[in-house]
C-alpha atoms as a PDB file:
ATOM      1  CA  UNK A   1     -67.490  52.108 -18.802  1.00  0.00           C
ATOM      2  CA  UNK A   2     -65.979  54.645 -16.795  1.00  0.00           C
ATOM      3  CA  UNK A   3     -65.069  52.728 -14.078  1.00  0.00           C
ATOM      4  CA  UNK A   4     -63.394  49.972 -16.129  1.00  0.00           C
ATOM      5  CA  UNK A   5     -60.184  52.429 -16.637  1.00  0.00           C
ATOM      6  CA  UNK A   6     -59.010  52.922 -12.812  1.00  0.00           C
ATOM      7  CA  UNK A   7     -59.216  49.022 -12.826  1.00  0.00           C
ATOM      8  CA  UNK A   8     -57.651  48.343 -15.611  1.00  0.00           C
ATOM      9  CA  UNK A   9     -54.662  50.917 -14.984  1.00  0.00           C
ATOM     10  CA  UNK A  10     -54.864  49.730 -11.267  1.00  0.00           C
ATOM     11  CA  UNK A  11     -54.194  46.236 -12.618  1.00  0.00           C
ATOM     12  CA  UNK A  12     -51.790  46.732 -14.949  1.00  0.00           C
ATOM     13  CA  UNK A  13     -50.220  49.052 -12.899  1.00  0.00           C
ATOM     14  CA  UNK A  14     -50.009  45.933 -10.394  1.00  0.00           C
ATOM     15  CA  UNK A  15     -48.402  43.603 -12.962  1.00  0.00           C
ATOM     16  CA  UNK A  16     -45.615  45.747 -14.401  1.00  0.00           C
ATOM     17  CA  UNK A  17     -44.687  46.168 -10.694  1.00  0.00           C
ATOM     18  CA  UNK A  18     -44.542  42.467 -10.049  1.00  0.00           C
ATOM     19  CA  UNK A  19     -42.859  41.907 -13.360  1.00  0.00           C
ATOM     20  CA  UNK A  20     -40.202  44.607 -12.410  1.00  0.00           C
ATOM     21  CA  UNK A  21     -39.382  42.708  -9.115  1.00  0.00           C
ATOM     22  CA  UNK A  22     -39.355  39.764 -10.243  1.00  0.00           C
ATOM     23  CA  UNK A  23     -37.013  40.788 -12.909  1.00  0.00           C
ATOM     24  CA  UNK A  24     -34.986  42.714  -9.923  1.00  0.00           C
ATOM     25  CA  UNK A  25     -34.748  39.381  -8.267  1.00  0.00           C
ATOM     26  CA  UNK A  26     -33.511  37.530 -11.278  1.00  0.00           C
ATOM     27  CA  UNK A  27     -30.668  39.684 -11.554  1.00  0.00           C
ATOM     28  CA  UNK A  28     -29.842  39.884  -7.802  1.00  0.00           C
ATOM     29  CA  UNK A  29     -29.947  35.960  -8.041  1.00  0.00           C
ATOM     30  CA  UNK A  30     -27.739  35.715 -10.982  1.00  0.00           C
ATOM     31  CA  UNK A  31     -25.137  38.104  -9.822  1.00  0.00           C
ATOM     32  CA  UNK A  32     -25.327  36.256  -6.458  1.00  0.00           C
ATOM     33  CA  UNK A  33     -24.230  32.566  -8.536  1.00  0.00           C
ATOM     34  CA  UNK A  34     -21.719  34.459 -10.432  1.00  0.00           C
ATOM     35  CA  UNK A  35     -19.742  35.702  -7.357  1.00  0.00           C
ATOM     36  CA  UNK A  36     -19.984  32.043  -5.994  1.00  0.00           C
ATOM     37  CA  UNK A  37     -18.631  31.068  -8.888  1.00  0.00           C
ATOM     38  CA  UNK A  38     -16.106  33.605  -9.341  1.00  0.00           C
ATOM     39  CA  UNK A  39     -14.888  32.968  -5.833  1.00  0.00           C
ATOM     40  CA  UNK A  40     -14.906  29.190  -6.676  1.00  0.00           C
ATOM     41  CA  UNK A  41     -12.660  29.640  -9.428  1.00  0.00           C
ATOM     42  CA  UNK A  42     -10.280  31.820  -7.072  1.00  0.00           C
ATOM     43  CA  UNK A  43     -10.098  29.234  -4.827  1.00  0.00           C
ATOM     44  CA  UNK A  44      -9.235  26.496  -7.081  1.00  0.00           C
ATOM     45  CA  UNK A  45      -6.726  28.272  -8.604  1.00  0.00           C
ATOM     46  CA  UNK A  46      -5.345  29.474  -5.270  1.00  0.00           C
ATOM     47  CA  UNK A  47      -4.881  25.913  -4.806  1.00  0.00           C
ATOM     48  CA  UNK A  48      -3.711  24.406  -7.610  1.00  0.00           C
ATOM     49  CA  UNK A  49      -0.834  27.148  -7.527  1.00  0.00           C
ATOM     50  CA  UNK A  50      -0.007  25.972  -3.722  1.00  0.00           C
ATOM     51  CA  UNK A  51       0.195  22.353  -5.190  1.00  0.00           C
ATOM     52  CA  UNK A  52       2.366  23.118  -8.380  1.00  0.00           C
ATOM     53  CA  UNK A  53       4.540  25.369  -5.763  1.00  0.00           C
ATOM     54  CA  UNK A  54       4.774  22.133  -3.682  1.00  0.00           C
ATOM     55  CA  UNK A  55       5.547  20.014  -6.542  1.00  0.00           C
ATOM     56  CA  UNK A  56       8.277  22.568  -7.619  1.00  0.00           C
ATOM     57  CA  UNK A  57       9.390  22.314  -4.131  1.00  0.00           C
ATOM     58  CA  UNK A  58       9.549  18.334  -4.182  1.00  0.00           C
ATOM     59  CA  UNK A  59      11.628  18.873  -7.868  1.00  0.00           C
ATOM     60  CA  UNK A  60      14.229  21.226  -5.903  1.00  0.00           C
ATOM     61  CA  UNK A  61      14.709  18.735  -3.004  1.00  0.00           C
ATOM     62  CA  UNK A  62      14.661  15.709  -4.986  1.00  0.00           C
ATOM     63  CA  UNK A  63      17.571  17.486  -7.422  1.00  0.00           C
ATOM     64  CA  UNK A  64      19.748  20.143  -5.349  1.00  0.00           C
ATOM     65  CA  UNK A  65      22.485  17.516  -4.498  1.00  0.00           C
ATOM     66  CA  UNK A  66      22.615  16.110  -8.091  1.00  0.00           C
ATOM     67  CA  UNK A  67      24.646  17.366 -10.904  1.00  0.00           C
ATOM     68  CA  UNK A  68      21.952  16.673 -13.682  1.00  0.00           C
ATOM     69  CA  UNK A  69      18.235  16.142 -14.342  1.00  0.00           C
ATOM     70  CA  UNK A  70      16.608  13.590 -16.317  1.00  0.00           C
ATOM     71  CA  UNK A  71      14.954  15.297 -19.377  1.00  0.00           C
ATOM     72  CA  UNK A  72      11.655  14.046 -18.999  1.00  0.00           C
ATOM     73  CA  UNK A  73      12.539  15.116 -15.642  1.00  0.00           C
ATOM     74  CA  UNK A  74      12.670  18.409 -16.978  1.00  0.00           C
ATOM     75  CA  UNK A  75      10.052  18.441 -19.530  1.00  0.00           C
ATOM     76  CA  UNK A  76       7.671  18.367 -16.329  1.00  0.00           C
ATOM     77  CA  UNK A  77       9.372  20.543 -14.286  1.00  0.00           C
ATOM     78  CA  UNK A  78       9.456  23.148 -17.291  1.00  0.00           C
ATOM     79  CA  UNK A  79       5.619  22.466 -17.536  1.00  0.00           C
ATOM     80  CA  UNK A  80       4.656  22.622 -13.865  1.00  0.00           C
ATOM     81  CA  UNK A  81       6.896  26.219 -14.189  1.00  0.00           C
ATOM     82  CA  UNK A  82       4.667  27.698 -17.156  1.00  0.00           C
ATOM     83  CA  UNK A  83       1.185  26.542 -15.830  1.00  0.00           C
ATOM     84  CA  UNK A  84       2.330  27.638 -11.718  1.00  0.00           C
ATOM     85  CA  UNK A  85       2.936  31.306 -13.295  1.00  0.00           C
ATOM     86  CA  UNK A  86      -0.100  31.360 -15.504  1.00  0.00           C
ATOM     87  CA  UNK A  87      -1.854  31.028 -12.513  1.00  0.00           C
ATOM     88  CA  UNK A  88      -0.479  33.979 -10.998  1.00  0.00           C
ATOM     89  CA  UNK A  89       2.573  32.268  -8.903  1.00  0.00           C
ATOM     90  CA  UNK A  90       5.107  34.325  -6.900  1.00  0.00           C
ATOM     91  CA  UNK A  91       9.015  34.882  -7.538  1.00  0.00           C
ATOM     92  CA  UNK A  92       9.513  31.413  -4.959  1.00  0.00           C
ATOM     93  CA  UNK A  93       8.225  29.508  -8.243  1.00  0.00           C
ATOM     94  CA  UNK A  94      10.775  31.350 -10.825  1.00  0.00           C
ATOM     95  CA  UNK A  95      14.067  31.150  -8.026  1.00  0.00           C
ATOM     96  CA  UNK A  96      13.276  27.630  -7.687  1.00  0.00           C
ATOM     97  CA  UNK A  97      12.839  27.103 -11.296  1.00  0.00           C
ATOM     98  CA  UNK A  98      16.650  28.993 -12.090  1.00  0.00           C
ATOM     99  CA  UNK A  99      17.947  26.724  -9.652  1.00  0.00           C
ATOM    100  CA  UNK A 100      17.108  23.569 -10.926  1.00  0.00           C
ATOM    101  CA  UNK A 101      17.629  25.150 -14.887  1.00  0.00           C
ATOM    102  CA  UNK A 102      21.337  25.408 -13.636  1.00  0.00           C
ATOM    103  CA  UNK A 103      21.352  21.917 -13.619  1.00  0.00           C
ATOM    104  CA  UNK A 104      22.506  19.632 -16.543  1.00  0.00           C
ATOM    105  CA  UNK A 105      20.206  17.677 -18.421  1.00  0.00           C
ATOM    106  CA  UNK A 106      20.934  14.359 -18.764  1.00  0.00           C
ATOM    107  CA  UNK A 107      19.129  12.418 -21.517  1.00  0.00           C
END
């Protein structure tokens, strides 16, 4: 029976090791899907803040010249406003929105 100890510590020496790596690899794997999804989510609200700051844009040029806006009008300019800053939009957002709250609105 003595020789059944170095092989049994041998193998389960061999096991926890593969265990540990494979754990190891988990967690290097998960961490690996979670930055691609982080940087995912970065993206596409890097984007969707370029297209609300376009739409803003399109709101300005489409009501500079004008004296008033229609209220739904507004209603979706207001709303394209909130949701462009929640997603971290820049001061270009908030001048364009002053502009266009100087406005009347008509409704």
């Amino acid at each position: 029976m003595e020789w059944f100890m170095p092989i049994y510590t041998s193998i389960v020496g061999v096991v926890v090791g593969l265990l540990i790596a494979w754990i190891r690899s988990l967690v290097s794997q998960q961490k690996q899907t979670k930055q691609a999804e982080d940087d995912r989510v970065a993206a596409l609200s890097e984007g969707m803040a370029i297209l609300l700051r376009s739409r803003l844009l399109s709101y300005y040029y489409t009501y500079k010249d004008l004296d008033s806006i229609p209220v739904d009008e507004w209603s979706d300019i207001e709303q394209t406003h909130v949701v462009y800053n929640k997603l971290g939009g820049n001061h270009t957002g908030d001048r364009i929105f002053d502009i266009l709250k100087a406005k009347n609105i008509q409704g």
